[in-house]
N, C-alpha and C. Protein backbone atom coordinates (compact mmCIF):
# COMPACT_ATOMS: atom_id res chain seq x y z
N UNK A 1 25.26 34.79 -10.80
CA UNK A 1 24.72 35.47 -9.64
C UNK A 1 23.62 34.60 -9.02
N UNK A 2 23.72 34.14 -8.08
CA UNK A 2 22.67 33.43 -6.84
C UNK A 2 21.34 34.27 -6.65
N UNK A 3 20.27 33.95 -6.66
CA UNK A 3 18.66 34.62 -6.89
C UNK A 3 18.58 34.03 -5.45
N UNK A 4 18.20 35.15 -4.65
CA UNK A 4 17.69 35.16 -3.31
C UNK A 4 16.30 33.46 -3.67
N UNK A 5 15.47 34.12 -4.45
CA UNK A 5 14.53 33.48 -4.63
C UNK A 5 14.28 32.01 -5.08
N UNK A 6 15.49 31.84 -5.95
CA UNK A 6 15.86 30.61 -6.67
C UNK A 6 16.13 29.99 -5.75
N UNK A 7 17.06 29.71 -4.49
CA UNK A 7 17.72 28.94 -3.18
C UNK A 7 16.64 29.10 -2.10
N UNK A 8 15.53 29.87 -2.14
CA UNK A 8 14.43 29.66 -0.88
C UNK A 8 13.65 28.08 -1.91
N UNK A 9 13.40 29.03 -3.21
CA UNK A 9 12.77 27.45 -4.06
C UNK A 9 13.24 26.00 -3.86
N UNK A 10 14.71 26.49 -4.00
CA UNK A 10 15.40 25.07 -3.74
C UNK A 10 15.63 24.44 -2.49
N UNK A 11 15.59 25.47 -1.53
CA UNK A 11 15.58 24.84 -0.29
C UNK A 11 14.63 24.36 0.30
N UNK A 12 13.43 24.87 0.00
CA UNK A 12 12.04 24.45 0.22
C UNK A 12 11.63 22.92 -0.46
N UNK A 13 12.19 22.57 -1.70
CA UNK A 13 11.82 21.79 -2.44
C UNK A 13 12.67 20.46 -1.77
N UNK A 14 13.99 20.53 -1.37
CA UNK A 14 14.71 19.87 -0.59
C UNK A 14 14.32 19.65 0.34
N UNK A 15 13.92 20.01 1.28
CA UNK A 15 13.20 20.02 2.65
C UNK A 15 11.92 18.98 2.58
N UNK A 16 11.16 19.38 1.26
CA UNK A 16 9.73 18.67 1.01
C UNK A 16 9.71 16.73 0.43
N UNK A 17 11.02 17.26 -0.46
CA UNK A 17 12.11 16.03 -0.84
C UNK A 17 12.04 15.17 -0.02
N UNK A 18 13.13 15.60 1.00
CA UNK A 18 13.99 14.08 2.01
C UNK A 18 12.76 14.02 3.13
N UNK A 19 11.52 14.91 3.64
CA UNK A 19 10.41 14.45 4.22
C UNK A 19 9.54 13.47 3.52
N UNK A 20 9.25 13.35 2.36
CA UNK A 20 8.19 12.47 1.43
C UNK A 20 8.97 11.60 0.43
N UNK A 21 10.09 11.27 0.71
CA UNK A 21 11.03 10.81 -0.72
C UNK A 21 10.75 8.92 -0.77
N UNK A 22 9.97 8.61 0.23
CA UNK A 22 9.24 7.38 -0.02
C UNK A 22 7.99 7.16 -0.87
N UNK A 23 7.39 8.53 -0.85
CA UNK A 23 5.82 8.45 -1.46
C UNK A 23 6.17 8.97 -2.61
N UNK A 24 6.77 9.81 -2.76
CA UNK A 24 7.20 10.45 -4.08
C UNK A 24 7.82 9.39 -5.11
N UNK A 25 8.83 8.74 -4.74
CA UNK A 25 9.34 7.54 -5.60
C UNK A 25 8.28 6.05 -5.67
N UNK A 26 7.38 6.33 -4.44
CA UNK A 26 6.56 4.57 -5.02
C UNK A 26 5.41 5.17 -6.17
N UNK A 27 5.18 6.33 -6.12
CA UNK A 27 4.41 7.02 -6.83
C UNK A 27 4.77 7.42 -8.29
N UNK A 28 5.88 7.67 -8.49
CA UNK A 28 6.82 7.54 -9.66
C UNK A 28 7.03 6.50 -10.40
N UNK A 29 7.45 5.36 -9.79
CA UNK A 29 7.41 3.81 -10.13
C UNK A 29 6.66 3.53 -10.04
N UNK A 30 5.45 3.41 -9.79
CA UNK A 30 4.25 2.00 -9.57
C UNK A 30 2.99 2.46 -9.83
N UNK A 31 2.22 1.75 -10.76
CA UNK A 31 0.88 1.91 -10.83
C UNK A 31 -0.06 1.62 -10.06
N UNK A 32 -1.02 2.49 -10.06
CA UNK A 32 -1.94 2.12 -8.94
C UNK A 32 -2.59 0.82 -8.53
N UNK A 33 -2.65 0.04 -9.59
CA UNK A 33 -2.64 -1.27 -9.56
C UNK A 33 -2.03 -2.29 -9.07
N UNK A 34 -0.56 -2.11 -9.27
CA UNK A 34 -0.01 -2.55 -8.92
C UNK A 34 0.76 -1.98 -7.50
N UNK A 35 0.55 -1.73 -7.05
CA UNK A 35 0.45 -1.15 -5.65
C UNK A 35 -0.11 -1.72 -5.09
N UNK A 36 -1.38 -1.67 -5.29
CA UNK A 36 -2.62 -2.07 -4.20
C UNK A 36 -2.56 -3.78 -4.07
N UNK A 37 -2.40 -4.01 -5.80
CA UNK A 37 -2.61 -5.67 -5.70
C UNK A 37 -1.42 -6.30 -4.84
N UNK A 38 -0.27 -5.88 -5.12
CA UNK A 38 1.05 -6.40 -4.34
C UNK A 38 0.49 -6.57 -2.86
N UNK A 39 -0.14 -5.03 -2.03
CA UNK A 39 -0.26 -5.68 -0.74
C UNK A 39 -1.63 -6.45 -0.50
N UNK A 40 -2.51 -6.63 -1.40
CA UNK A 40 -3.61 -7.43 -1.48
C UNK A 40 -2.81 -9.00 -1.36
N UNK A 41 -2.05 -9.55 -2.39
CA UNK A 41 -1.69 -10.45 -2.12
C UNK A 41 -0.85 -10.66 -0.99
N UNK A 42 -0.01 -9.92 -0.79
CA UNK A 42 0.86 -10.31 0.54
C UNK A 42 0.14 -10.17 1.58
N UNK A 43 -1.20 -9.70 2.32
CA UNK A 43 -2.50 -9.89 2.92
C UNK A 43 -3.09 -10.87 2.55
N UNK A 44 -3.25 -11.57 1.84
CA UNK A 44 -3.81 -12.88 1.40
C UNK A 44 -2.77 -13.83 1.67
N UNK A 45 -1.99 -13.98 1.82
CA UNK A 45 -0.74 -14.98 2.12
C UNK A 45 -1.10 -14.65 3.95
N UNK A 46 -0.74 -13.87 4.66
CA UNK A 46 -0.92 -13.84 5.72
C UNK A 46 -1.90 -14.31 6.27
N UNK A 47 -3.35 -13.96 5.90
CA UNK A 47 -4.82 -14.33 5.75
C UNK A 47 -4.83 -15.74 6.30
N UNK A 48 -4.44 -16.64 5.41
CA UNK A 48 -4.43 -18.04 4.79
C UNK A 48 -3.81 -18.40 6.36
N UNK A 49 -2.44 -18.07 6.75
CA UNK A 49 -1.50 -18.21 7.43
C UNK A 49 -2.12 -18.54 8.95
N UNK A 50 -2.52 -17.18 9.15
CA UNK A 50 -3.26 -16.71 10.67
C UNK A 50 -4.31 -17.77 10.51
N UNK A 51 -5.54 -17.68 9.17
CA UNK A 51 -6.78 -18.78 9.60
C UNK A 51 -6.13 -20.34 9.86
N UNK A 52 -5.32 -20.19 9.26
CA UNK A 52 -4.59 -22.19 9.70
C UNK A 52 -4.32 -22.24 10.57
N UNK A 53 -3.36 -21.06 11.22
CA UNK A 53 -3.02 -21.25 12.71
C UNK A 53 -4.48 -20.94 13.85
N UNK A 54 -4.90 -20.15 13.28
CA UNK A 54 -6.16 -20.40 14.50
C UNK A 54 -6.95 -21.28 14.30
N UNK A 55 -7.46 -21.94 13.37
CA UNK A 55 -8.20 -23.48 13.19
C UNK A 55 -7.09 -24.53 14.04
N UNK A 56 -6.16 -24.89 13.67
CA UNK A 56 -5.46 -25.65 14.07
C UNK A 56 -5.36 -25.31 16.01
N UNK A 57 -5.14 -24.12 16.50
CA UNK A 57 -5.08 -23.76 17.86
C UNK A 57 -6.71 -24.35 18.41
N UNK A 58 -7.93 -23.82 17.15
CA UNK A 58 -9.43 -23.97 18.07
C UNK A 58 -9.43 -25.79 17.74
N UNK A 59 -9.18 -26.20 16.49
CA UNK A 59 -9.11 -27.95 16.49
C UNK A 59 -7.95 -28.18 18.06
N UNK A 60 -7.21 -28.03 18.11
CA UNK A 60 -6.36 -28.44 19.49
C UNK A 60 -6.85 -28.35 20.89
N UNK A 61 -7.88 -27.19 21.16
CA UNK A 61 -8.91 -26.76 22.11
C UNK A 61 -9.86 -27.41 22.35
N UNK A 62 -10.35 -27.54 20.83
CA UNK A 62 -11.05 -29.13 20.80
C UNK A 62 -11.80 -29.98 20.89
N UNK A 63 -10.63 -30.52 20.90
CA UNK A 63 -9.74 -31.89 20.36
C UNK A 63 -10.60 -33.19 21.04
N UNK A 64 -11.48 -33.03 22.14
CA UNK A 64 -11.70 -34.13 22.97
C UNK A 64 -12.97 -33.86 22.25
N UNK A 65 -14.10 -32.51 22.37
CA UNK A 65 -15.36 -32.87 21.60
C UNK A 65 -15.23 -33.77 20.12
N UNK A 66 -13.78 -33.33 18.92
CA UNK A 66 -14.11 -33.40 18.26
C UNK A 66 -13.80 -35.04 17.89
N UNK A 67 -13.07 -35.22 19.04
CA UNK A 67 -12.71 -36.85 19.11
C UNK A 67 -14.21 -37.80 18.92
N UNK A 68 -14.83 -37.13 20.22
CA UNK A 68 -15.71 -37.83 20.59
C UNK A 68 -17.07 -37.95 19.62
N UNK A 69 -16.85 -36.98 18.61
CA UNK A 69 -18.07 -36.67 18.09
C UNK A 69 -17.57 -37.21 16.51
N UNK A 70 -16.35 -37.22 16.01
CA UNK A 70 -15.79 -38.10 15.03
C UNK A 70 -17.12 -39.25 13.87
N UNK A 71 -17.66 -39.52 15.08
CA UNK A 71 -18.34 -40.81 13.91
C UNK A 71 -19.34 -40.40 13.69
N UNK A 72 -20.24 -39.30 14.54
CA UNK A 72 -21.27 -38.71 13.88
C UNK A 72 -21.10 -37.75 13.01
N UNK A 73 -19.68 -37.44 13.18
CA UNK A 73 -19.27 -35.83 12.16
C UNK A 73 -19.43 -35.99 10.47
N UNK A 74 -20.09 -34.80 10.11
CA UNK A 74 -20.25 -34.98 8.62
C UNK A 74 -19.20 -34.11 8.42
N UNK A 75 -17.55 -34.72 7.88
CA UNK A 75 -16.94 -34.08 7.52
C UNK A 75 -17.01 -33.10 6.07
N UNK A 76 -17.93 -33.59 5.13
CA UNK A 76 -18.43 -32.36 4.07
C UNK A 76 -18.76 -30.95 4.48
N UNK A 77 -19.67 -31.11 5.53
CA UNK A 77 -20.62 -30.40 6.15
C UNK A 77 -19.42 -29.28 7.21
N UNK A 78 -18.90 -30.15 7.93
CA UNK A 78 -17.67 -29.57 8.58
C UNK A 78 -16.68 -28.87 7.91
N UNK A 79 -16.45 -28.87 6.86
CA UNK A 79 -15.36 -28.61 5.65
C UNK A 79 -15.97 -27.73 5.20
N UNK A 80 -17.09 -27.38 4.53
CA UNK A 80 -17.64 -26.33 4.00
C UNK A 80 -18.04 -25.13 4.70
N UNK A 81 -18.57 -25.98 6.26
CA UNK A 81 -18.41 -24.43 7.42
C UNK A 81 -16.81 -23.78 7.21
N UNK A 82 -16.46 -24.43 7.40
CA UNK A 82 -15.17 -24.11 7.42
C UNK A 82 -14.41 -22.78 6.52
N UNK A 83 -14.56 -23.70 5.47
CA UNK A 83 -14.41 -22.61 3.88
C UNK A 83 -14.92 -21.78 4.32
N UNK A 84 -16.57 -21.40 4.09
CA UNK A 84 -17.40 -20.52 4.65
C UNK A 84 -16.79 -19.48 5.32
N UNK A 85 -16.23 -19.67 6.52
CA UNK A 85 -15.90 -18.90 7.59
C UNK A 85 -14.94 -17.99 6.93
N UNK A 86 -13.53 -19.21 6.69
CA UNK A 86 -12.42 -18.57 5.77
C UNK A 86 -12.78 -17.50 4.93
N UNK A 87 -13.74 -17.94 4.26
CA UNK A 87 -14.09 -17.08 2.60
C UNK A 87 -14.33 -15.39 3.27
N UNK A 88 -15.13 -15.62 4.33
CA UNK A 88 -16.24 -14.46 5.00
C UNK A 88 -14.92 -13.58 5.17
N UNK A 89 -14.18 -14.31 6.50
CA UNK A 89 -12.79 -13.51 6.99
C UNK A 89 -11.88 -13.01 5.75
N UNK A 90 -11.70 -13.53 4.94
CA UNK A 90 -11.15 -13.52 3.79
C UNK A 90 -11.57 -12.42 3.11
N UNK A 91 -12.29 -11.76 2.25
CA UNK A 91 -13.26 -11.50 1.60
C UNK A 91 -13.19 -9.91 2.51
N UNK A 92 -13.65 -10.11 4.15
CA UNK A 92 -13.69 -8.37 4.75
C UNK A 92 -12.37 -8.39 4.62
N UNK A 93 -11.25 -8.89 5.22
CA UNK A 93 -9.85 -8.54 5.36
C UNK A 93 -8.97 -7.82 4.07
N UNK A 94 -9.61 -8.79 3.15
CA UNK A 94 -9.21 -7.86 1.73
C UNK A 94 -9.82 -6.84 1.14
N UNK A 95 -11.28 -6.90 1.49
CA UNK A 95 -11.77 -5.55 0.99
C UNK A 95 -11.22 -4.16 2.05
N UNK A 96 -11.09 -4.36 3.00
CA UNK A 96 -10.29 -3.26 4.19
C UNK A 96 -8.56 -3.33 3.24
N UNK A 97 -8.01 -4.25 3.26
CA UNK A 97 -6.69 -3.97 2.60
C UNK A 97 -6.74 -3.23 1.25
N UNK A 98 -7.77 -3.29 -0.01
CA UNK A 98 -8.08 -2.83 -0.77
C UNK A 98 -8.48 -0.70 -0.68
N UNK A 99 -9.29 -1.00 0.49
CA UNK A 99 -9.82 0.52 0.59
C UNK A 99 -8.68 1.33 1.08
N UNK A 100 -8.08 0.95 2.25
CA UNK A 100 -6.71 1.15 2.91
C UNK A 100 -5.46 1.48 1.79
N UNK A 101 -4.82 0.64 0.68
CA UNK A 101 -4.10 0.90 0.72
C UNK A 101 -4.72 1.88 -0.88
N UNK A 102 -5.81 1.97 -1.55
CA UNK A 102 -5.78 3.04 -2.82
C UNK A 102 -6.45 3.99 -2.13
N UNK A 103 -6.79 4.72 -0.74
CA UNK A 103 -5.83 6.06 -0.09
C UNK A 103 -5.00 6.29 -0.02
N UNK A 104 -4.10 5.15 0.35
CA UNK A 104 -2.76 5.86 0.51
C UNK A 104 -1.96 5.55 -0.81
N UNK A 105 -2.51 5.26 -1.74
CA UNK A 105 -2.06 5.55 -3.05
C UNK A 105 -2.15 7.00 -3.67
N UNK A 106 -3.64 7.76 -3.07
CA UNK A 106 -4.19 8.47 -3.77
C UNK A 106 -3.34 9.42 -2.92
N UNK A 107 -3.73 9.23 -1.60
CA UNK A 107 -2.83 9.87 -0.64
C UNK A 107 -1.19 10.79 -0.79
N UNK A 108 -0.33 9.37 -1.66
CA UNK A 108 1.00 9.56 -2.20
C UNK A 108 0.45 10.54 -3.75
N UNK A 109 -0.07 10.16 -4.07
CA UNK A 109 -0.40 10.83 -5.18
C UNK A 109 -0.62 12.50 -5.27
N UNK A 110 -1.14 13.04 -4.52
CA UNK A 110 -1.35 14.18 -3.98
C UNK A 110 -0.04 14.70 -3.57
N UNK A 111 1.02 13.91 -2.95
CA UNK A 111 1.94 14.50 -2.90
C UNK A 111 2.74 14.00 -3.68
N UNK A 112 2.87 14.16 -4.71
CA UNK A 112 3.55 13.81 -5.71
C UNK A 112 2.93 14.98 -6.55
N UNK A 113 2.15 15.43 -6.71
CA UNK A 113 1.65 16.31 -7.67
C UNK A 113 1.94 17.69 -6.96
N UNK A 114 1.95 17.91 -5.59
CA UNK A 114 2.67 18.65 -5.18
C UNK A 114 4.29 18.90 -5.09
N UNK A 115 4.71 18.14 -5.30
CA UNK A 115 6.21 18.25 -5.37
C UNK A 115 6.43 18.98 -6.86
N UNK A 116 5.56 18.34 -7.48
CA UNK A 116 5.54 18.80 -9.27
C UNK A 116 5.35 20.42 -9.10
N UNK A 117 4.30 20.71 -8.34
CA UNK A 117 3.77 22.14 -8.31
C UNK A 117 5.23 22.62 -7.90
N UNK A 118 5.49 22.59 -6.99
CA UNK A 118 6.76 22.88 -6.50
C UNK A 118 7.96 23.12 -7.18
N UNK A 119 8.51 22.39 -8.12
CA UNK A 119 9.41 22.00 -8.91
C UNK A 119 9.02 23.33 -10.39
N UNK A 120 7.62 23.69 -10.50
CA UNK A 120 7.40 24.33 -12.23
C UNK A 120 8.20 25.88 -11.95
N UNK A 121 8.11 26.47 -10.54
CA UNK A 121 9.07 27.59 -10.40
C UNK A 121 10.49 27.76 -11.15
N UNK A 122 11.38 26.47 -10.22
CA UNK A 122 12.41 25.94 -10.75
C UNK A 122 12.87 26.18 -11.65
N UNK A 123 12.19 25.21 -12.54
CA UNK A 123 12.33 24.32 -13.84
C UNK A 123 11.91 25.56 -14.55
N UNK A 124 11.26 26.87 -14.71
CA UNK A 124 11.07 28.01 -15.58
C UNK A 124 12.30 28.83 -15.23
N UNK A 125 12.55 28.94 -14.09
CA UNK A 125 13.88 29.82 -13.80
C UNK A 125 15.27 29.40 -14.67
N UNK A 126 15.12 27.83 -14.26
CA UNK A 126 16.50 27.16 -15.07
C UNK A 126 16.41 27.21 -16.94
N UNK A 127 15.06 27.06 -17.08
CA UNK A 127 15.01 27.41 -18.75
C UNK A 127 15.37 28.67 -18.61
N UNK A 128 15.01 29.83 -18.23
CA UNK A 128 15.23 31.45 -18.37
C UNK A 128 16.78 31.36 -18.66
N UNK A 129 17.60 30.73 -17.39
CA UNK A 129 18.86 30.99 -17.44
C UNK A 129 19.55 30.35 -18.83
N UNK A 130 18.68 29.13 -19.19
CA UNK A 130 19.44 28.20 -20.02
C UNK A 130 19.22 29.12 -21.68
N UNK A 131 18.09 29.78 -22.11
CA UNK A 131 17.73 30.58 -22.84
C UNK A 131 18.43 31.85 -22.88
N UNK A 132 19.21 32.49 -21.82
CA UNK A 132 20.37 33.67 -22.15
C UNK A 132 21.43 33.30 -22.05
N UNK A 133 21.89 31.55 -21.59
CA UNK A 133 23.44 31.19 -22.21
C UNK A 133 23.48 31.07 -23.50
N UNK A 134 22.55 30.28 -24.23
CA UNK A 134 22.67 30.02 -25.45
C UNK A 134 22.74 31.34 -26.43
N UNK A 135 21.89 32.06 -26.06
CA UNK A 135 21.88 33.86 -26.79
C UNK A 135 23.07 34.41 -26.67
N UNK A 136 24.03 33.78 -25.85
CA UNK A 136 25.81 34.58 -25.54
C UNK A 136 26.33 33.87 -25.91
C-alpha cells in the first residue's frame, strides 16, 4: 500500500536532489581541504599566468624607457620590485580564493546536512516496513 506521506517525502527529496546534486556529491567526495586547495592551486597557476602576461604587455609599453635606461638599471633591484609586486598580488588573490571558496564549502555543507535531515523520515519509514516483512 502507497503512504500518501511516504511519496510527498520522496518527492520532495527528489526535487531537493536534482536542484543541489552538484553540492551534495562534491560534499560527499571531497574534503574540505582538498577542495579549497585544488582551487587555490588552479588560482595560482592562473595568477603566475595573467602577472607574466601583464609584465610582459607593461615591459612592451615600455620598452623605449627601459631601453634607454638599460645601463643605469640595477637589474637586482628591478627583479626584486618585481617579485615584490608578484608576491603582494599573489598573496591577496589567494587569500580571497581561500575565503571564497571554504564558504562555499561550508555553504555545500549545509546543504548536504540538509538533504540528510530530509532523507531520516525515509530511511525510518523503510526500516518500519523492512521490520514487518521480516516478522511475516
Amino acid at each position: 500500500m502507497v503512504k500518501k506521506e511516504k511519496v510527498q517525502n520522496m518527492t520532495r527529496l527528489a526535487i531537493f536532489e536534482k536542484k543541489h546534486r552538484k553540492e551534495i556529491e562534491t560534499v560527499k567526495g571531497t574534503y574540505q581541504s582538498d577542495y579549497v586547495s585544488g582551487y587555490m592551486m588552479k588560482n595560482w597557476f592562473r595568477i603566475t599566468l595573467a602577472f607574466g602576461l601583464g609584465f610582459c604587455l607593461w615591459a612592451l609599453y615600455n620598452l623605449d624607457e627601459i631601453a634607454a635606461s638599460l645601463n643605469e638599471l640595477d637589474l637586482v633591484q628591478f627583479g626584486l620590485q618585481i617579485l615584490g609586486v608578484y608576491l603582494a598580488v599573489m598573496g591577496v588573490y589567494l587569500a580571497l580564493t581561500w575565503v571564497i571558496y571554504m564558504l562555499r564549502y561550508q555553504r555545500m555543507k549545509k546543504i548536504r546536512e540538509e538533504y540528510q535531515k530530509m532523507m531520516q523520515p525515509l530511511v525510518r519509514e523503510y526500516q518500519k516496513t523492512e521490520k514487518r516483512r521480516t516478522r511475516q
